[in-house]
N, C-alpha and C. Protein backbone atom coordinates (compact mmCIF):
# COMPACT_ATOMS: atom_id res chain seq x y z
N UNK A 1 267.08 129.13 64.03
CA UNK A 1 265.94 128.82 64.91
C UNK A 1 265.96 127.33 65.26
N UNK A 2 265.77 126.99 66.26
CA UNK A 2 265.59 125.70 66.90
C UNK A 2 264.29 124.93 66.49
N UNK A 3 264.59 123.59 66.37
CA UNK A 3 263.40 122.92 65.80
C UNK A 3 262.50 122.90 67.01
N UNK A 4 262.45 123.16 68.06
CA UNK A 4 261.58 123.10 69.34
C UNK A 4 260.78 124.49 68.82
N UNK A 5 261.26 125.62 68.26
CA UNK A 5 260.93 126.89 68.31
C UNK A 5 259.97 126.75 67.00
N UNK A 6 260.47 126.00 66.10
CA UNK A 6 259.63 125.86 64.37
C UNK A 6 258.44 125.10 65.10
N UNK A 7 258.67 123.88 65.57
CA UNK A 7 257.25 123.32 65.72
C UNK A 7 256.40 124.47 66.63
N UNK A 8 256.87 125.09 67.26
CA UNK A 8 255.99 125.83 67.73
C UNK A 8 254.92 127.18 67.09
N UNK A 9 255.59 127.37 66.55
CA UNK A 9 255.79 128.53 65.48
C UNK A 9 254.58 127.66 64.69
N UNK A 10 254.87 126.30 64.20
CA UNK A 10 254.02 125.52 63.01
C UNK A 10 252.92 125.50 64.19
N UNK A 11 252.81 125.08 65.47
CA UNK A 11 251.36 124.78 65.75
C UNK A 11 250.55 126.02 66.27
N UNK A 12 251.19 127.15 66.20
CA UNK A 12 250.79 128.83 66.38
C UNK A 12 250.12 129.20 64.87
N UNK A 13 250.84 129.08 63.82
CA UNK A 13 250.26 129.00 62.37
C UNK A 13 248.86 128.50 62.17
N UNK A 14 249.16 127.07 62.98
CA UNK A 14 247.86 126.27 62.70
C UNK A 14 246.82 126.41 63.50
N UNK A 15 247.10 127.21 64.37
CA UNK A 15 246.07 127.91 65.67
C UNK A 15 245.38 128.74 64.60
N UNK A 16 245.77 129.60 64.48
CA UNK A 16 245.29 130.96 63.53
C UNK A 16 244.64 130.50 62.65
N UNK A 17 244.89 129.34 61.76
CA UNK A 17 244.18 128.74 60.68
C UNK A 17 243.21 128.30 61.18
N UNK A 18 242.48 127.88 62.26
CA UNK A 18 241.83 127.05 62.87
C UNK A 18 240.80 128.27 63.06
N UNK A 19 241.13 129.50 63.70
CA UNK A 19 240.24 130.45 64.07
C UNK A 19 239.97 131.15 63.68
N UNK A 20 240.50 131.26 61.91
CA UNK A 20 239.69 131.96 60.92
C UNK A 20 238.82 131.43 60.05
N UNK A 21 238.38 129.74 60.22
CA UNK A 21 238.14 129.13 59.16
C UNK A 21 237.12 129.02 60.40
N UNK A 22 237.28 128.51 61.65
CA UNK A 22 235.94 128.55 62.37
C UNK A 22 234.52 129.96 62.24
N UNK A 23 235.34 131.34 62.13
CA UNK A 23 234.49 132.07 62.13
C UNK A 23 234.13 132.24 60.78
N UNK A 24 234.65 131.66 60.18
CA UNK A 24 233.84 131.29 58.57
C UNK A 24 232.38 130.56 58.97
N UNK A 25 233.03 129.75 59.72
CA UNK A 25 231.96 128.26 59.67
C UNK A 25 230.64 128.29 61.05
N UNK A 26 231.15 129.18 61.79
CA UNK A 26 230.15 129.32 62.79
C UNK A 26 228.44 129.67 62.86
N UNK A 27 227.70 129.31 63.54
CA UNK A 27 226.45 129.52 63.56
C UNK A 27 225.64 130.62 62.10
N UNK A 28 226.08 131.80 62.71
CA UNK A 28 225.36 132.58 61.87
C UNK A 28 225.61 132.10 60.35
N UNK A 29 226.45 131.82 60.29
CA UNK A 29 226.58 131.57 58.22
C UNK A 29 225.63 130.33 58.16
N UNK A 30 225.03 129.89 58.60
CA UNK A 30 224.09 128.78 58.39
C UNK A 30 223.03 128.70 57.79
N UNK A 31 222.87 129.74 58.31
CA UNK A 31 221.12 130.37 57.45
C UNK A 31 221.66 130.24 55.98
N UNK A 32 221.10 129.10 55.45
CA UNK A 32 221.19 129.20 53.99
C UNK A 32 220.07 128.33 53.56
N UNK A 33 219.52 128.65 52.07
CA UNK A 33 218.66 127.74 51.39
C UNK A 33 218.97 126.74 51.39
N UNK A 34 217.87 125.80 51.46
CA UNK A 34 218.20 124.08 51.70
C UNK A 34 219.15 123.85 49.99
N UNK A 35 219.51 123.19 49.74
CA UNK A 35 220.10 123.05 48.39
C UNK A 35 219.50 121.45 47.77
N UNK A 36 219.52 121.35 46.51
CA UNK A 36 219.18 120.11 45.63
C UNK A 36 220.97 119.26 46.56
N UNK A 37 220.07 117.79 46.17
CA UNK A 37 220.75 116.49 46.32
C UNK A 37 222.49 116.46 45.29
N UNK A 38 223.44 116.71 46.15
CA UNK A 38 225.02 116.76 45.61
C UNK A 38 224.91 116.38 44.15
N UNK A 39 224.34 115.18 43.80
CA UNK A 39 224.35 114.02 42.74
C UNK A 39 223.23 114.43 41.60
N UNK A 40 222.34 115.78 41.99
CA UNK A 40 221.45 116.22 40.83
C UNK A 40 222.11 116.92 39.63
N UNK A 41 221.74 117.04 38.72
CA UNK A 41 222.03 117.42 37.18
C UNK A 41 222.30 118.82 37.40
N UNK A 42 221.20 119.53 37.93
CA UNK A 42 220.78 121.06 38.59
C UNK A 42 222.44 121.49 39.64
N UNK A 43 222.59 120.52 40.60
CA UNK A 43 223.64 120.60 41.69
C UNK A 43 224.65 120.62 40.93
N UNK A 44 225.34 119.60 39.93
CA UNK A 44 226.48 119.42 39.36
C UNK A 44 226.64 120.52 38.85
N UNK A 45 225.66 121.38 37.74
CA UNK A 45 225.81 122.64 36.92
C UNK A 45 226.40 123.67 37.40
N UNK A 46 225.75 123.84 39.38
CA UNK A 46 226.00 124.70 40.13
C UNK A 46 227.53 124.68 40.49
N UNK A 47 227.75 123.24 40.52
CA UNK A 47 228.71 123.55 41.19
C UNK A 47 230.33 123.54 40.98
N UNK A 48 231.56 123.62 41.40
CA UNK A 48 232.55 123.89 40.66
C UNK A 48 233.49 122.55 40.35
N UNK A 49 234.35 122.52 39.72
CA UNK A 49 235.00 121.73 39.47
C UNK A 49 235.75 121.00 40.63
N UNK A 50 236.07 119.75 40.62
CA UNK A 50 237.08 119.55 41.73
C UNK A 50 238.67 119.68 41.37
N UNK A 51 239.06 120.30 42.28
CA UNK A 51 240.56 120.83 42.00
C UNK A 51 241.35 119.63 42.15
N UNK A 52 242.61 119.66 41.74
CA UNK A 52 244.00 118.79 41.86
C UNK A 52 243.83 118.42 43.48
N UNK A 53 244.02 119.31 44.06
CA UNK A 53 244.32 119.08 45.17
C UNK A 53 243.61 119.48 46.09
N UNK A 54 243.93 119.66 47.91
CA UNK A 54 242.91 119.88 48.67
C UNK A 54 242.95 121.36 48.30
N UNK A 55 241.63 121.96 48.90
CA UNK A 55 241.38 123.10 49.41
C UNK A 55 241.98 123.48 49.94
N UNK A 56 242.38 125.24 50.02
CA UNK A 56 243.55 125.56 50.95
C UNK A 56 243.41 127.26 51.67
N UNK A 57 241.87 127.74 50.96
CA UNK A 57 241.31 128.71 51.80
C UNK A 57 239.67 128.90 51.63
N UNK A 58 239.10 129.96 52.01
CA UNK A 58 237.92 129.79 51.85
C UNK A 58 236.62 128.73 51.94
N UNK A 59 237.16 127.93 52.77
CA UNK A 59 236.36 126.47 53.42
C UNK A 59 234.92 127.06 53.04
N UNK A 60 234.41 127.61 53.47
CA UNK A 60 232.80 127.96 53.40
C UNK A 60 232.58 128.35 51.94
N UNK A 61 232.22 127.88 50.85
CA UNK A 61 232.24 127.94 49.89
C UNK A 61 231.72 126.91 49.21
N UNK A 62 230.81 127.46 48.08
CA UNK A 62 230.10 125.82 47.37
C UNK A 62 230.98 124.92 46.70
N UNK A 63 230.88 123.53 47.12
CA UNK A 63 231.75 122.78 46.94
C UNK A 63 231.37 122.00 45.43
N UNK A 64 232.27 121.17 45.02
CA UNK A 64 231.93 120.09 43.88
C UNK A 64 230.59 118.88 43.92
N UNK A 65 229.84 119.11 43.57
CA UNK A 65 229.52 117.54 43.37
C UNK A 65 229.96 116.59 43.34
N UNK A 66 230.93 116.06 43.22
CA UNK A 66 231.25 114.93 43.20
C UNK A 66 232.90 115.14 44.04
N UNK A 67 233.47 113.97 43.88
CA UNK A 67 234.83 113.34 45.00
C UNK A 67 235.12 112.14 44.08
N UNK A 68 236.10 112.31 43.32
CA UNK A 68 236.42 110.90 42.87
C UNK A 68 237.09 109.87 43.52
N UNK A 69 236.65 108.89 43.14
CA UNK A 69 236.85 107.73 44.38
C UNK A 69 236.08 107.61 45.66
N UNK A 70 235.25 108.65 46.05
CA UNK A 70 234.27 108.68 46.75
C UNK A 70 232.58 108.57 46.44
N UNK A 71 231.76 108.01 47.21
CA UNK A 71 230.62 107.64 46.59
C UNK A 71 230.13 109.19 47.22
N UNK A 72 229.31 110.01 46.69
CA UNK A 72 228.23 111.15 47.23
C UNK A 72 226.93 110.98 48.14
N UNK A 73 226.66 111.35 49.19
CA UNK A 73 225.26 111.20 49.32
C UNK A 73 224.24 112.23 49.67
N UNK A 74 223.35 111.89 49.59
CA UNK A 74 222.23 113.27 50.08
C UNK A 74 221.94 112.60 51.52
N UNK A 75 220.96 113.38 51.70
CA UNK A 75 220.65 113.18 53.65
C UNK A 75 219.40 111.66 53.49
N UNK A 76 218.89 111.20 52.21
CA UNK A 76 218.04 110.07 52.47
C UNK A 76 219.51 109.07 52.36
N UNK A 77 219.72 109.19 51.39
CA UNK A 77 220.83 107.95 51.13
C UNK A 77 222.01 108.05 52.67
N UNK A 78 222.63 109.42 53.52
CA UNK A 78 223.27 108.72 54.54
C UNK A 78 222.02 108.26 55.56
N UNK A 79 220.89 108.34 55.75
CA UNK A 79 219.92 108.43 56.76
C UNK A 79 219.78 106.79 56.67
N UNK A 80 219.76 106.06 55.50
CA UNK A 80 219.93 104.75 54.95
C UNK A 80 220.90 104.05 55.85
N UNK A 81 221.91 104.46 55.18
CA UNK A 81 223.02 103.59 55.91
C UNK A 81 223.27 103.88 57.48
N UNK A 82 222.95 104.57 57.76
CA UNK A 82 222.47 105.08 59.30
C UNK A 82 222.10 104.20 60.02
N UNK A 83 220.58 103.66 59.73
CA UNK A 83 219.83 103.26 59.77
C UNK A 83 220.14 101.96 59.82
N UNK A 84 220.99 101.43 58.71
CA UNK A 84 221.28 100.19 58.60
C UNK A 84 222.49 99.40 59.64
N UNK A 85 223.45 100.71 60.30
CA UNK A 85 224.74 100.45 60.95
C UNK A 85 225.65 99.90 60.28
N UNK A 86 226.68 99.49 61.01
CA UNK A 86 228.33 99.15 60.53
C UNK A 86 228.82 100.29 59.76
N UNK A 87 228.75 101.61 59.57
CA UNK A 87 229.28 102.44 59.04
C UNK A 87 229.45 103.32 60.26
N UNK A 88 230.98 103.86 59.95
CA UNK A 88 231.41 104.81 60.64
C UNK A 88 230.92 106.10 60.04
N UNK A 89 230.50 107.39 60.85
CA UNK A 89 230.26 108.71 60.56
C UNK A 89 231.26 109.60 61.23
N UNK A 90 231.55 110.20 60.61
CA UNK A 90 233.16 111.27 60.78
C UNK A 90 232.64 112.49 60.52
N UNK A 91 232.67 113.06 61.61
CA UNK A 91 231.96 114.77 61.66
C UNK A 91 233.68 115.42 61.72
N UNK A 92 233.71 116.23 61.10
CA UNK A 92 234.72 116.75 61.14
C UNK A 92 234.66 118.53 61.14
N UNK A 93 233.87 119.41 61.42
CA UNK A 93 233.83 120.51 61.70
C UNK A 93 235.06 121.19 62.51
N UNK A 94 235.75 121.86 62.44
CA UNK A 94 236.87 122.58 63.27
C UNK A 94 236.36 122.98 64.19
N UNK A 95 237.05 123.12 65.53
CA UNK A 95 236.99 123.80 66.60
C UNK A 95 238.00 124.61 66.68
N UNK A 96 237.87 125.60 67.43
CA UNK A 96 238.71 126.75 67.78
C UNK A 96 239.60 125.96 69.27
N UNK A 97 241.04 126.30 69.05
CA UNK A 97 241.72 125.92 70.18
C UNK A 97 241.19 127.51 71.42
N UNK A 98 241.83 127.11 72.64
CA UNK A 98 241.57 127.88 73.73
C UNK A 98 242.74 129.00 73.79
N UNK A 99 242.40 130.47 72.93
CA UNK A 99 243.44 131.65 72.75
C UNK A 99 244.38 130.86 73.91
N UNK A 100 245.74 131.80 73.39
CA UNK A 100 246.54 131.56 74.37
C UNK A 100 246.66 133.39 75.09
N UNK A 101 247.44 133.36 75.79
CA UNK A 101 247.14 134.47 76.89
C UNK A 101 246.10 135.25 77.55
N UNK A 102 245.26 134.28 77.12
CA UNK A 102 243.56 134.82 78.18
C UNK A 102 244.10 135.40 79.62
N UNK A 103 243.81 136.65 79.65
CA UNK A 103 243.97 137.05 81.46
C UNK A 103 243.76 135.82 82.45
N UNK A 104 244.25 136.09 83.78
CA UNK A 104 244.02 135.04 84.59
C UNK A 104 242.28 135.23 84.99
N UNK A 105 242.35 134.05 85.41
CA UNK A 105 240.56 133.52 85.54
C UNK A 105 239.64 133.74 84.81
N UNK A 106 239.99 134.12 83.18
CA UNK A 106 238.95 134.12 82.32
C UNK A 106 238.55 132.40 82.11
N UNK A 107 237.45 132.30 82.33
CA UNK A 107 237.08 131.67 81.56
C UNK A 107 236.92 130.91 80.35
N UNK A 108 237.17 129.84 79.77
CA UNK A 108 236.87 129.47 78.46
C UNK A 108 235.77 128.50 78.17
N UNK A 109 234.86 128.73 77.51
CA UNK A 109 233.77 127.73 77.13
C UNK A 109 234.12 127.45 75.62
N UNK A 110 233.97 126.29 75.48
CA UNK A 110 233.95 126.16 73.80
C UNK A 110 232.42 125.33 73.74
N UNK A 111 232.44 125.62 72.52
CA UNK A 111 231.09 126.33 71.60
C UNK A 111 230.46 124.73 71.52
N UNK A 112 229.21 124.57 71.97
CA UNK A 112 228.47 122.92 71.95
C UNK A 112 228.14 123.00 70.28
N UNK A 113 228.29 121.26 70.27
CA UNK A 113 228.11 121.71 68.59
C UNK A 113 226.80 119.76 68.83
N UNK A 114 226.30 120.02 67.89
CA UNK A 114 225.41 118.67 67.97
C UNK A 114 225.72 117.97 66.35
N UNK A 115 225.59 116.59 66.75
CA UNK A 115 226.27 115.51 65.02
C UNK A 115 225.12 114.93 65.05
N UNK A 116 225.17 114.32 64.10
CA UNK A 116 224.37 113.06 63.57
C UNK A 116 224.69 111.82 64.82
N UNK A 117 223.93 111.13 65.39
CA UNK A 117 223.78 110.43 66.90
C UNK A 117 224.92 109.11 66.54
N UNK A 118 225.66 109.18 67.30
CA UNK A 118 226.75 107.75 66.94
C UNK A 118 227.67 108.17 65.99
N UNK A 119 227.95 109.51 65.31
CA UNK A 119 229.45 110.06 64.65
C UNK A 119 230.10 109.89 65.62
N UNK A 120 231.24 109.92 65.18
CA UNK A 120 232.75 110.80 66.08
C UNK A 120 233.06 112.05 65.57
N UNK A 121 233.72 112.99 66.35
CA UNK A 121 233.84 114.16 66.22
C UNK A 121 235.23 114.56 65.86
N UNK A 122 235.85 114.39 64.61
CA UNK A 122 237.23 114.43 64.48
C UNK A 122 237.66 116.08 64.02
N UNK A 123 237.54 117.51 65.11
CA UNK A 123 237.64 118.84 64.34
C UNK A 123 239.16 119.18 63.69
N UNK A 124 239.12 120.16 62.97
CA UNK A 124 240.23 120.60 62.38
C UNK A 124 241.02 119.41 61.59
N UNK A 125 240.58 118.63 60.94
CA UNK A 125 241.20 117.36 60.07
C UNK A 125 240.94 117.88 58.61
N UNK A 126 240.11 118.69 58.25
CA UNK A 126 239.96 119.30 57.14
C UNK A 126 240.09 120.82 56.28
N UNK A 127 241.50 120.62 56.87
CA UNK A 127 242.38 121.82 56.69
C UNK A 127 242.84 120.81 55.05
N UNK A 128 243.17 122.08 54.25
CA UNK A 128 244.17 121.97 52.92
C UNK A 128 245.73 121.35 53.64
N UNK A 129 246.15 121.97 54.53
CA UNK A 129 247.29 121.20 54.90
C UNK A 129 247.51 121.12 56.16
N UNK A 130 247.84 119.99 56.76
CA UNK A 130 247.69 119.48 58.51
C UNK A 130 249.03 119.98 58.82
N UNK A 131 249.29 120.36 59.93
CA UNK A 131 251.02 120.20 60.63
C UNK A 131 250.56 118.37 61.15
N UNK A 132 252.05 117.74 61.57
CA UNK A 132 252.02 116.49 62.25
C UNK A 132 251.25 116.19 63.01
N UNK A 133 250.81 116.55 63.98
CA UNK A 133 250.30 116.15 65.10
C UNK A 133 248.68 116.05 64.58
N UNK A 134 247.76 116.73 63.85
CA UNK A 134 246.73 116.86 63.80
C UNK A 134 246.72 115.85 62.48
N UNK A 135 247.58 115.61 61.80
CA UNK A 135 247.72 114.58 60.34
C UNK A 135 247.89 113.20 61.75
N UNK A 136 248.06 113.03 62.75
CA UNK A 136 248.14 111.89 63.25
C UNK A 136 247.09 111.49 63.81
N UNK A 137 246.55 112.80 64.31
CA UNK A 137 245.59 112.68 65.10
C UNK A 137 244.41 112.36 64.31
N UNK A 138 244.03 112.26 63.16
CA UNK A 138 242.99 111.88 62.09
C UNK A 138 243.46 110.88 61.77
N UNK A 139 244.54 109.83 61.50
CA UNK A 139 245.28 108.67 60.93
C UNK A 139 244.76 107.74 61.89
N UNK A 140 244.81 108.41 63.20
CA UNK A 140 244.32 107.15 64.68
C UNK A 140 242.94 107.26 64.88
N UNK A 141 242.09 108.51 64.26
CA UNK A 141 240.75 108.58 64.50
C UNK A 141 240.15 107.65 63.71
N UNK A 142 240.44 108.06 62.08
CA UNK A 142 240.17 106.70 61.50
C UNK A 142 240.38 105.36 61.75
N UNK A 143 241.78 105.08 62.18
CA UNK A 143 242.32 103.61 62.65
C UNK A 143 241.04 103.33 63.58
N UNK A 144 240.96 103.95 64.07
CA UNK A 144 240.12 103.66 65.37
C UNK A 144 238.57 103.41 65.13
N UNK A 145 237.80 104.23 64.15
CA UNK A 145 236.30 103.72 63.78
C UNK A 145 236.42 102.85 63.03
N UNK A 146 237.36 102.47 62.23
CA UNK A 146 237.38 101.39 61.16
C UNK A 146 237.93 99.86 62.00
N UNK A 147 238.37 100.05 63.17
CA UNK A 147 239.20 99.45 63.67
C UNK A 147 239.98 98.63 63.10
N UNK A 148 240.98 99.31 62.10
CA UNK A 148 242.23 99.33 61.18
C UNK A 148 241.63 98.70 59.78
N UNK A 149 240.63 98.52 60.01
CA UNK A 149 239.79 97.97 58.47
C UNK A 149 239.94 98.68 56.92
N UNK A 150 240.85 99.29 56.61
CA UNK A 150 240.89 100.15 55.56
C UNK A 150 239.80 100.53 54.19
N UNK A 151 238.57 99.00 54.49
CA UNK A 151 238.37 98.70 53.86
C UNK A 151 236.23 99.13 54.44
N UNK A 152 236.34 99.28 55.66
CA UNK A 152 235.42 99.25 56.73
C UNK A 152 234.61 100.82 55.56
N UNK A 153 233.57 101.17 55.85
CA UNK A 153 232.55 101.99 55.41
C UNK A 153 232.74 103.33 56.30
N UNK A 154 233.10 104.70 55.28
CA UNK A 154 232.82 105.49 55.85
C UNK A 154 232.28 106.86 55.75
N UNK A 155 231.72 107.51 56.38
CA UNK A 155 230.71 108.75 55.76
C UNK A 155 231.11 109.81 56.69
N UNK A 156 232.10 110.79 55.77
CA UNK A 156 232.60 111.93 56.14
C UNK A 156 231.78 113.37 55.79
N UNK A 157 231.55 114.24 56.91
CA UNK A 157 231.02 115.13 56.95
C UNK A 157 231.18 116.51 57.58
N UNK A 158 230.69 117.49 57.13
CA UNK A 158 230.66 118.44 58.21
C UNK A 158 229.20 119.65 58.22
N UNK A 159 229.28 120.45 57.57
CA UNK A 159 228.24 121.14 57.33
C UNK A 159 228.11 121.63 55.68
N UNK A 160 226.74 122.17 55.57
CA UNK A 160 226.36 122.63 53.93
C UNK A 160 227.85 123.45 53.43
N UNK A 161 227.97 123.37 51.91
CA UNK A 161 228.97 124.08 51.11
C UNK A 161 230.37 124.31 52.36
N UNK A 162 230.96 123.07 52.69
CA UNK A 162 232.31 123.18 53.84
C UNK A 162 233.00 122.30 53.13
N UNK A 163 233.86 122.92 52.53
CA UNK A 163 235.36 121.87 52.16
C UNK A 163 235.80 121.33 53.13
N UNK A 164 235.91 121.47 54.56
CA UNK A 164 236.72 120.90 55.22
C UNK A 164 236.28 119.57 54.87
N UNK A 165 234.83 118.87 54.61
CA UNK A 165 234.74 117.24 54.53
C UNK A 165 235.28 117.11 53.46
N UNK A 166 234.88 117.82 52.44
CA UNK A 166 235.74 117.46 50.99
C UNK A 166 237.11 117.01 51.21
N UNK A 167 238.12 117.66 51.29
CA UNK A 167 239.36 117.90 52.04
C UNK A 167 239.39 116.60 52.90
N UNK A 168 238.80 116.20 53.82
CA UNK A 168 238.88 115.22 54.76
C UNK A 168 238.64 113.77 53.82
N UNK A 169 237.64 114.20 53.48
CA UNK A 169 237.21 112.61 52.31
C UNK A 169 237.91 112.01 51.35
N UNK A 170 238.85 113.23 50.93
CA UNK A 170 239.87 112.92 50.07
C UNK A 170 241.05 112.84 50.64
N UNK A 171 241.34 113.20 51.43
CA UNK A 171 242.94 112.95 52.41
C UNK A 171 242.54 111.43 52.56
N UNK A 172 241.20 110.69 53.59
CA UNK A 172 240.65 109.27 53.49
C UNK A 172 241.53 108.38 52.61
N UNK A 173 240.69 108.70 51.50
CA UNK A 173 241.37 107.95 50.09
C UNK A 173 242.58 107.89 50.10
N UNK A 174 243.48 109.13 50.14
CA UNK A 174 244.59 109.07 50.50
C UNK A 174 245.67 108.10 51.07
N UNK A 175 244.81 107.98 52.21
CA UNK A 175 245.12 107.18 53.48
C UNK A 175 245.06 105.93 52.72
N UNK A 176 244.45 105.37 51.82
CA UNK A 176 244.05 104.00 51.34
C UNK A 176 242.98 103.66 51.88
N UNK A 177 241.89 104.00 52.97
CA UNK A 177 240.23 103.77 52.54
C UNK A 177 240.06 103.93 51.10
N UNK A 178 239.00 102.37 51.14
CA UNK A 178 238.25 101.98 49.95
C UNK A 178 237.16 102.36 49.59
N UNK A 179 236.51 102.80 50.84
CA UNK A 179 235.00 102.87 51.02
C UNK A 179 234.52 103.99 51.55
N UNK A 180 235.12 105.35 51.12
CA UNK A 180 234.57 106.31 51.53
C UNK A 180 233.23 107.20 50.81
N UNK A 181 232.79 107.47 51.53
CA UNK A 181 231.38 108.24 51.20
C UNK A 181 231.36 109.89 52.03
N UNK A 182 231.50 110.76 51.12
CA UNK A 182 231.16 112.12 51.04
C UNK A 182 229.46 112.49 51.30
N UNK A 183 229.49 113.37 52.44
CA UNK A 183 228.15 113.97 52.87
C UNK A 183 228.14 115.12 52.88
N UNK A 184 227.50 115.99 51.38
CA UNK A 184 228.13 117.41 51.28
C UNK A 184 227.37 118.30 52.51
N UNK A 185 226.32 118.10 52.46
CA UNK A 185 225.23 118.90 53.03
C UNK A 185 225.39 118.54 54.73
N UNK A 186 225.81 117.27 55.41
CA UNK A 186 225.96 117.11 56.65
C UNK A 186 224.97 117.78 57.42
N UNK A 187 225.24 117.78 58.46
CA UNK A 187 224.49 118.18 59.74
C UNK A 187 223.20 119.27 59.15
N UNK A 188 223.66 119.96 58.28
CA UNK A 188 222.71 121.08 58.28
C UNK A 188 221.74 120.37 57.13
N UNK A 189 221.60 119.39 56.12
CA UNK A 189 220.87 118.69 54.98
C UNK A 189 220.20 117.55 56.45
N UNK A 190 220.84 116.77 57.35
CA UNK A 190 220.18 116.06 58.27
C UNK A 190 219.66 116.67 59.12
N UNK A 191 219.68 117.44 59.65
CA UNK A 191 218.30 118.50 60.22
C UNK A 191 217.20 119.17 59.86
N UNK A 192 217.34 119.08 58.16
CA UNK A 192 216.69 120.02 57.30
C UNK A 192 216.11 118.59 57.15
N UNK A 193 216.46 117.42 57.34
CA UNK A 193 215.60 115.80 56.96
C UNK A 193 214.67 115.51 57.85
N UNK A 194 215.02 116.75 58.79
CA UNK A 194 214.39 116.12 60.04
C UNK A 194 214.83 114.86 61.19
N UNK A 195 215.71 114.71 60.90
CA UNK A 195 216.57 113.48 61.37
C UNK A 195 217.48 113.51 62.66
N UNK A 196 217.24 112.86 63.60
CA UNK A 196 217.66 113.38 64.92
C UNK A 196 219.44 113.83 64.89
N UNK A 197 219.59 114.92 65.79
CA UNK A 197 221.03 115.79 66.03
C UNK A 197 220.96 114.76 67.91
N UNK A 198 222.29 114.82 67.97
CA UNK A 198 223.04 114.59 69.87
C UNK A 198 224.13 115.56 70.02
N UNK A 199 224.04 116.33 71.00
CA UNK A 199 225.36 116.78 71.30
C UNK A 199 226.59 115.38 71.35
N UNK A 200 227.80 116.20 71.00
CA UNK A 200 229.00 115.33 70.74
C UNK A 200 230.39 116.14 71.06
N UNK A 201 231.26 115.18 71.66
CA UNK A 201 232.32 116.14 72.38
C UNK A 201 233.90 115.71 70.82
N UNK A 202 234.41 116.29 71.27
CA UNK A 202 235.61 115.70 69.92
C UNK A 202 235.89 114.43 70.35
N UNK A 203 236.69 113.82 69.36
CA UNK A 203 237.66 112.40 70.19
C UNK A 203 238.50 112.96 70.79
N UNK A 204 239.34 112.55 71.83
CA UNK A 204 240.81 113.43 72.23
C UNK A 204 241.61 112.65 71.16
């Protein structure tokens, strides 16, 4: 097989991964009880250990309390630094790419999603494992809110019990950010704060 034919093959793989982990993550699974603060005694008990490594199925699932090397927050403590600025916010929820062989003139709409006001929208970065192009495409998203600051403040998120931020927050570290901050509860703990939502388009 031709390496033109593998990468293709790899970003067809990663299509599919993308559009089973979205209909994990979509609207209806939302409806859930508000949950205690990541960092409570009650939360930690609940919740599971953090593994070796990233996550690598089942994204929608209650996550760890804690992120080592990462600070935790609940929706007052990111609403804080919010509030305060110079921190970057990294929404990272997956989007579904646009099927391939849609009949002619179908239509495609993809799905409006609303962040916390002044995130960036970095989707599908919180996969267990990236192909190239989407591992780059998060390397320049970060470069880019930190503006190469490695060191710059940042608060990664996506929605209640979603590894993909886990996964994302820790790839971060990875990367050599110093200063990352995990937001387990995201969008759905900052709405439940009452705290204003904006529609938001991805970065390209």
């Amino acid at each position: 097989m031709s390496r033109s034919a593998q990468r293709a093959g790899g970003r067809r793989r990663f299509a599919l991964a993308i559009l089973g982990a979205f209909a994990l993550l979509a609207p209806p699974a939302l409806a859930q009880p508000a949950a205690s603060p990541a960092t409570s005694p009650a939360a930690a008990a609940a919740s599971p250990t953090e593994p070796e490594g990233y996550r690598l199925e089942a994204y929608r699932a209650p996550v760890p309390a804690t992120l080592s090397g990462a600070r935790v927050l609940d929706a007052a403590a990111a609403a804080e630094l919010w509030r305060k600025g110079g921190v970057a916010f990294v929404d990272v929820l997956p989007r579904p790419p646009k099927p391939a062989g849609l009949p002619a003139g179908t239509v495609w709409r993809d799905q409006p999603h609303s962040t916390i006001p002044g995130a960036v929208w970095l989707p599908n970065v919180g996969f267990g494992a990236l192909n190239a192009e989407t591992e780059g495409y998060f390397r320049a998203g970060l470069s880019a809110v930190t503006r190469g600051d490695v060191n710059a403040p940042l608060v990664i998120f996506c929605q209640r019990d979603c590894w993909m931020s886990w996964n994302a927050a820790k790839r971060a570290l990875a990367y050599g950010y110093t200063n990352v901050s995990w937001f387990p509860t995201g969008v759905d703990g900052w709405g439940e704060a009452g705290l204003p939502l904006e529609a938001v388009e991805p970065r390209p």
